[in-house]
N, C-alpha and C. Protein backbone atom coordinates (compact mmCIF):
# COMPACT_ATOMS: atom_id res chain seq x y z
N UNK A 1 -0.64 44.25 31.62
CA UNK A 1 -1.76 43.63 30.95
C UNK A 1 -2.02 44.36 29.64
N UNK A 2 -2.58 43.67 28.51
CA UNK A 2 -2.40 44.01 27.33
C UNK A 2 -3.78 44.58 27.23
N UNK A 3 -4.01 46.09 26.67
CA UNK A 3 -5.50 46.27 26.11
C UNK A 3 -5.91 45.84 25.20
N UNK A 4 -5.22 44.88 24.36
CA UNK A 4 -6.08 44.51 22.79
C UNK A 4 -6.88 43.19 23.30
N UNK A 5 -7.91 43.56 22.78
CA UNK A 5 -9.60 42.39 22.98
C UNK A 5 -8.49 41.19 22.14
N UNK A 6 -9.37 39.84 22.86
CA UNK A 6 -9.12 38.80 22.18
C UNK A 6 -10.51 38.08 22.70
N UNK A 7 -10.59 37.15 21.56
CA UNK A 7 -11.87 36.24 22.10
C UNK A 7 -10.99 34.90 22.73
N UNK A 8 -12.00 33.99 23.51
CA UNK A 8 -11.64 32.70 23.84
C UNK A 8 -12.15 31.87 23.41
N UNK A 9 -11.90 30.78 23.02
CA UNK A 9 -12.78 29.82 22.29
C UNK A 9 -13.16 28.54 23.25
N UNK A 10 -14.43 28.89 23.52
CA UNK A 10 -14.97 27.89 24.83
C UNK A 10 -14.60 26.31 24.68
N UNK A 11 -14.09 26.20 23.47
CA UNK A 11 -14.47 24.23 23.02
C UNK A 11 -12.89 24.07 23.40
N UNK A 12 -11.53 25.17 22.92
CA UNK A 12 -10.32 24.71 23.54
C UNK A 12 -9.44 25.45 24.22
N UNK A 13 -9.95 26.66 24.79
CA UNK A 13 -9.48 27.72 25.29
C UNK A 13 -8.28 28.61 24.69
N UNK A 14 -8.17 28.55 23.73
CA UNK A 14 -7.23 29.07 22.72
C UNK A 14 -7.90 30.56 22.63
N UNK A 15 -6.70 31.88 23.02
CA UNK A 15 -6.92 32.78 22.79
C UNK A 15 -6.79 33.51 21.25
N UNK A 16 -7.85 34.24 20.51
CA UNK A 16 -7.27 34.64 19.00
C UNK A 16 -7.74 36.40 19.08
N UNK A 17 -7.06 37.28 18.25
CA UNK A 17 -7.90 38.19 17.91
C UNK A 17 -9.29 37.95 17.37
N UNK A 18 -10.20 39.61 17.53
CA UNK A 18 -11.70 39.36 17.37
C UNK A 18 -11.97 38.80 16.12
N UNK A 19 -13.12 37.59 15.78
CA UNK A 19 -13.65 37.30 14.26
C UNK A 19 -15.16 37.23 14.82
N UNK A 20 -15.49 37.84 13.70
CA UNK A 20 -17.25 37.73 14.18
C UNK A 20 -17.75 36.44 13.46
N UNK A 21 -17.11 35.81 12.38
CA UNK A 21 -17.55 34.67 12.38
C UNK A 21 -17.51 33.13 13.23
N UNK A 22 -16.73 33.40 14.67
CA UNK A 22 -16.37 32.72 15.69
C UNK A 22 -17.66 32.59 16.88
N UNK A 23 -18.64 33.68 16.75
CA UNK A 23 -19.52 33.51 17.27
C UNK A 23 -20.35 32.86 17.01
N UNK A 24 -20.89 32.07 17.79
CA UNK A 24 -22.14 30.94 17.34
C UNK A 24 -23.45 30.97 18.31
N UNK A 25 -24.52 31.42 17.63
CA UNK A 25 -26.03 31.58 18.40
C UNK A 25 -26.17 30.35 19.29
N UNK A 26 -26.58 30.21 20.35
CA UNK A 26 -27.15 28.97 20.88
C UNK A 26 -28.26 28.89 21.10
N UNK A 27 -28.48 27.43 20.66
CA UNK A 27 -29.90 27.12 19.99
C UNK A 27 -30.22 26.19 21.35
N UNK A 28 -31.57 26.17 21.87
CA UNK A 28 -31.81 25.07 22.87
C UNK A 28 -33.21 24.83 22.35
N UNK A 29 -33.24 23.12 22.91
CA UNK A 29 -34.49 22.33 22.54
C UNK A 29 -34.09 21.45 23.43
N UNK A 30 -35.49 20.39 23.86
CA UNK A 30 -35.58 19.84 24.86
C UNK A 30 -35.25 18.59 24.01
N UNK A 31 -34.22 17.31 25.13
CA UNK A 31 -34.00 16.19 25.06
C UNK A 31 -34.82 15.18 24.87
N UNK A 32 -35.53 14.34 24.39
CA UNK A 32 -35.95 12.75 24.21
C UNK A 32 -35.51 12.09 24.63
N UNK A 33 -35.65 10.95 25.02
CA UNK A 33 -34.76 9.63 25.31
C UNK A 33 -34.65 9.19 23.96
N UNK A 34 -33.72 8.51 23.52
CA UNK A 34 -33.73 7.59 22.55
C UNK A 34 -35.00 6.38 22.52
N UNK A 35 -35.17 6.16 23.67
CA UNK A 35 -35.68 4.74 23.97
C UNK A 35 -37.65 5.37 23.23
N UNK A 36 -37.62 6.15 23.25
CA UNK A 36 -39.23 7.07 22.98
C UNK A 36 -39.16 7.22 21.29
N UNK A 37 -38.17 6.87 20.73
CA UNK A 37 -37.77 7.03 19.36
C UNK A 37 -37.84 8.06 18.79
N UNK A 38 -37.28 9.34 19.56
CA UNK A 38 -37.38 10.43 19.08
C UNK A 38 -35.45 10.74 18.94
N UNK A 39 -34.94 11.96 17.86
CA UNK A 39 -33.84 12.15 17.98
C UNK A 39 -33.22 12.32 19.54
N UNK A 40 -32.21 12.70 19.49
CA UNK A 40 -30.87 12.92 20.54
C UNK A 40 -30.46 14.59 20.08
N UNK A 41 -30.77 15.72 20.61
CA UNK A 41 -29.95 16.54 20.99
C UNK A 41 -28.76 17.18 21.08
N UNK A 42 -27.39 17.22 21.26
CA UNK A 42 -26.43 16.82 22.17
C UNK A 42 -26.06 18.53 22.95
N UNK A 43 -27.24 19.03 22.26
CA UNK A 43 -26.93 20.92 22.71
C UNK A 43 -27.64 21.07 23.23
N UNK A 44 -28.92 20.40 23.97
CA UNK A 44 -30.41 20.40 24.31
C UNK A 44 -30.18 20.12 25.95
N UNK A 45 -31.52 20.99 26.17
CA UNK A 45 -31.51 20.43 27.47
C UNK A 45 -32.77 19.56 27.89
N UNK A 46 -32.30 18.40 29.15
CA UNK A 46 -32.88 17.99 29.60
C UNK A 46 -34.07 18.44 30.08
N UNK A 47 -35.31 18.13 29.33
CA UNK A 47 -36.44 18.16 30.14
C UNK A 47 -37.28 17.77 31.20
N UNK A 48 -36.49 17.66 32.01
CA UNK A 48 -37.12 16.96 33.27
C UNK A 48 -35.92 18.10 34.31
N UNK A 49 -34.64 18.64 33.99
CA UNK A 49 -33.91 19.96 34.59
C UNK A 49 -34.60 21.07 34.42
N UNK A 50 -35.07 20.97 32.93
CA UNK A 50 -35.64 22.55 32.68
C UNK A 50 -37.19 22.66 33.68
N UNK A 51 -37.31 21.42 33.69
CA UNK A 51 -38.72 22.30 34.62
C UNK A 51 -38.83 22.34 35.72
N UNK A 52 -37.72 21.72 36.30
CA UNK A 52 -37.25 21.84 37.71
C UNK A 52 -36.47 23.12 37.72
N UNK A 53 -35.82 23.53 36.85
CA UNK A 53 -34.80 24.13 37.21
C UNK A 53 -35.27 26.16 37.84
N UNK A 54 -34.81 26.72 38.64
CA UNK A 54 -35.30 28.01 39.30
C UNK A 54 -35.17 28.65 38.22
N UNK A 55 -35.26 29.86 38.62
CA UNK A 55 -35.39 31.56 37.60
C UNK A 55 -33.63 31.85 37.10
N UNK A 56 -33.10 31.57 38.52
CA UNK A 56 -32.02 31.99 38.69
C UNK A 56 -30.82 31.27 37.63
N UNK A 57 -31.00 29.73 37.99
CA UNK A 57 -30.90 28.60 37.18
C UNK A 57 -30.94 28.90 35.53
N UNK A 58 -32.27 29.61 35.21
CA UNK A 58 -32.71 29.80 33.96
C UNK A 58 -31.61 30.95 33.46
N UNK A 59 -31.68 32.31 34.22
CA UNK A 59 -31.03 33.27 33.94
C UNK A 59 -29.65 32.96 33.53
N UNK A 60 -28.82 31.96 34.58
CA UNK A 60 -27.14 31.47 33.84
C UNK A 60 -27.32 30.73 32.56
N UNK A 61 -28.41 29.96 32.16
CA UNK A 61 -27.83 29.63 30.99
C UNK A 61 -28.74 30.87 29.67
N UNK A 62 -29.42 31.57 29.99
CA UNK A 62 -29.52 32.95 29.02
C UNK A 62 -30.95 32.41 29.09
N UNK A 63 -31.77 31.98 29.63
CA UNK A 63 -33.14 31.35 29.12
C UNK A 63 -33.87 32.32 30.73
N UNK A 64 -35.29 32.40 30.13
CA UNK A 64 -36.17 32.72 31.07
C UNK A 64 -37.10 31.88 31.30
N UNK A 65 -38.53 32.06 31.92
CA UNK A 65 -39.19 30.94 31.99
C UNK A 65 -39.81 30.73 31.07
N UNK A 66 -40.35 31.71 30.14
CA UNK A 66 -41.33 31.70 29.08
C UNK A 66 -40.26 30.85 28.11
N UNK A 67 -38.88 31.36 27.80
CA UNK A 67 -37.88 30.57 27.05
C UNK A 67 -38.24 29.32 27.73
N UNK A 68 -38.32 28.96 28.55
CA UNK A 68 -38.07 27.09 28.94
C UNK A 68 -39.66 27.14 28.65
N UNK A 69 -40.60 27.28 28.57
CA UNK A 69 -41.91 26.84 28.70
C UNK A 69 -41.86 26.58 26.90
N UNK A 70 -41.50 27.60 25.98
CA UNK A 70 -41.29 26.84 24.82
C UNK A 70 -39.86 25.95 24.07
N UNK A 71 -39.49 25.82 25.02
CA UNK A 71 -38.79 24.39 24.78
C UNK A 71 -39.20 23.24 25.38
N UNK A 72 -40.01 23.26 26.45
CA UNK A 72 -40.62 22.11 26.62
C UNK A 72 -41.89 21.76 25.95
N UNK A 73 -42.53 22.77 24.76
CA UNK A 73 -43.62 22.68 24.28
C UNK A 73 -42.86 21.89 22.79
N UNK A 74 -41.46 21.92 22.62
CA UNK A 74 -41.30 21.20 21.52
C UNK A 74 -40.64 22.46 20.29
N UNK A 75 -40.52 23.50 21.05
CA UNK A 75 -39.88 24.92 20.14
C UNK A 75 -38.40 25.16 20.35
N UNK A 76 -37.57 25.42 19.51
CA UNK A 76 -36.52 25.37 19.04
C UNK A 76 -36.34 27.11 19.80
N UNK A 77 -35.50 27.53 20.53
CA UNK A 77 -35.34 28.67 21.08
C UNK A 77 -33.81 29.26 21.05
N UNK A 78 -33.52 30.32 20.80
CA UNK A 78 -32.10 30.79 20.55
C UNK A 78 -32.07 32.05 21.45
N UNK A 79 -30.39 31.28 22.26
CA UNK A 79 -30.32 32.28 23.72
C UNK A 79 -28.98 32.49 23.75
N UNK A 80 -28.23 33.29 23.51
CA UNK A 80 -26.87 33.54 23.75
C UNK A 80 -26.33 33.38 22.35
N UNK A 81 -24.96 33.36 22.60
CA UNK A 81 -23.97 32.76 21.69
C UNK A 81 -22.83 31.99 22.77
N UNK A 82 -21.52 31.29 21.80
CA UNK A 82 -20.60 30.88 22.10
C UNK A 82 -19.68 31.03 21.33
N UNK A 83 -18.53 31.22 21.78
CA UNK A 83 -17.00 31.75 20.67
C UNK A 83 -16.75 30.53 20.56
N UNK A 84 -16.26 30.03 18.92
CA UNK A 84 -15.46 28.85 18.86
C UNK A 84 -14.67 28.79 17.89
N UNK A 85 -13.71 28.61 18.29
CA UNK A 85 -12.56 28.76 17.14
C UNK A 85 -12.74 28.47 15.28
N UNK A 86 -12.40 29.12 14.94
CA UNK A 86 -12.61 27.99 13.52
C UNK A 86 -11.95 26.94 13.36
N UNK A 87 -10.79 26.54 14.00
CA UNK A 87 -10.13 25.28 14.09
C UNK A 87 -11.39 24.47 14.61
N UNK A 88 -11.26 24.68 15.85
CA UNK A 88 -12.75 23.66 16.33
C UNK A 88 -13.97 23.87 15.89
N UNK A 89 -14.33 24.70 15.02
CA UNK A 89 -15.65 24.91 14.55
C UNK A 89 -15.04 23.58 13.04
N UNK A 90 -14.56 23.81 12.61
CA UNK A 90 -13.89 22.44 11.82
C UNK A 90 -13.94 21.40 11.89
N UNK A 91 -13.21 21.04 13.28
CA UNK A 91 -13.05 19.52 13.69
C UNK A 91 -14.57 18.72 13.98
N UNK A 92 -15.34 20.18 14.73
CA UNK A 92 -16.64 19.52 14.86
C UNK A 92 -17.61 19.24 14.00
N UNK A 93 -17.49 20.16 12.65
CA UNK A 93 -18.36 20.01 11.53
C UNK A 93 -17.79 18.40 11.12
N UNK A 94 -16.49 18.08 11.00
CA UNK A 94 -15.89 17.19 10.47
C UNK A 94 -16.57 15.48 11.44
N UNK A 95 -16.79 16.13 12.82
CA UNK A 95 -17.19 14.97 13.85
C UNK A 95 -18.34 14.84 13.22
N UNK A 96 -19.43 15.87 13.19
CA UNK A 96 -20.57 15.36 13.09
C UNK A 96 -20.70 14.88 11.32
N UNK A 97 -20.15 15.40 10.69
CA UNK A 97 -20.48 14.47 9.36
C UNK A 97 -19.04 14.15 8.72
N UNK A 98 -18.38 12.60 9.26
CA UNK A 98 -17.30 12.26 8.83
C UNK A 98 -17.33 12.03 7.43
């Protein structure tokens, strides 16, 4: 087994050496329906999980309760990060504004 660090890139599992610009903060905010005419999310969580959801629940995705109590108040909250390639950090900038 090799000791040199590599990151993984969660979006295609492609192993690379370390870049710190590969890391990406994750941002959570609570979902709307469309049908309520409010935006769509697609990184957000469901509000009707988050307030169901346990401690424990909270703890895997990096959030506590006070974190979910202001995302269901309508606050924009930043919990973790995620590695993503710059290839796919690309393709997705490119998805969301063709």
């Amino acid at each position: 087994m090799s000791d040199d660090l590599k990151f993984k890139c969660e979006e295609c599992g492609k192993e690379f050496d370390p870049d710190p610009d590969t890391m990406m903060e994750t941002h959570w905010c609570a979902v709307y329906e469309p049908a309520f005419g409010e935006p769509e999310n697609t990184h957000a969580a469901d509000a009707v999980v988050l307030e169901e959801a346990t401690d424990d629940e909270l703890k895997m995705a990096g959030l506590d309760r006070e974190a979910a109590q202001k995302i269901l108040a309508g606050e924009e909250v930043v919990a973790g990060a995620m590695c993503i390639c710059r290839e796919c950090q690309d393709r997705l900038l490119k998805e969301q504004h063709p």
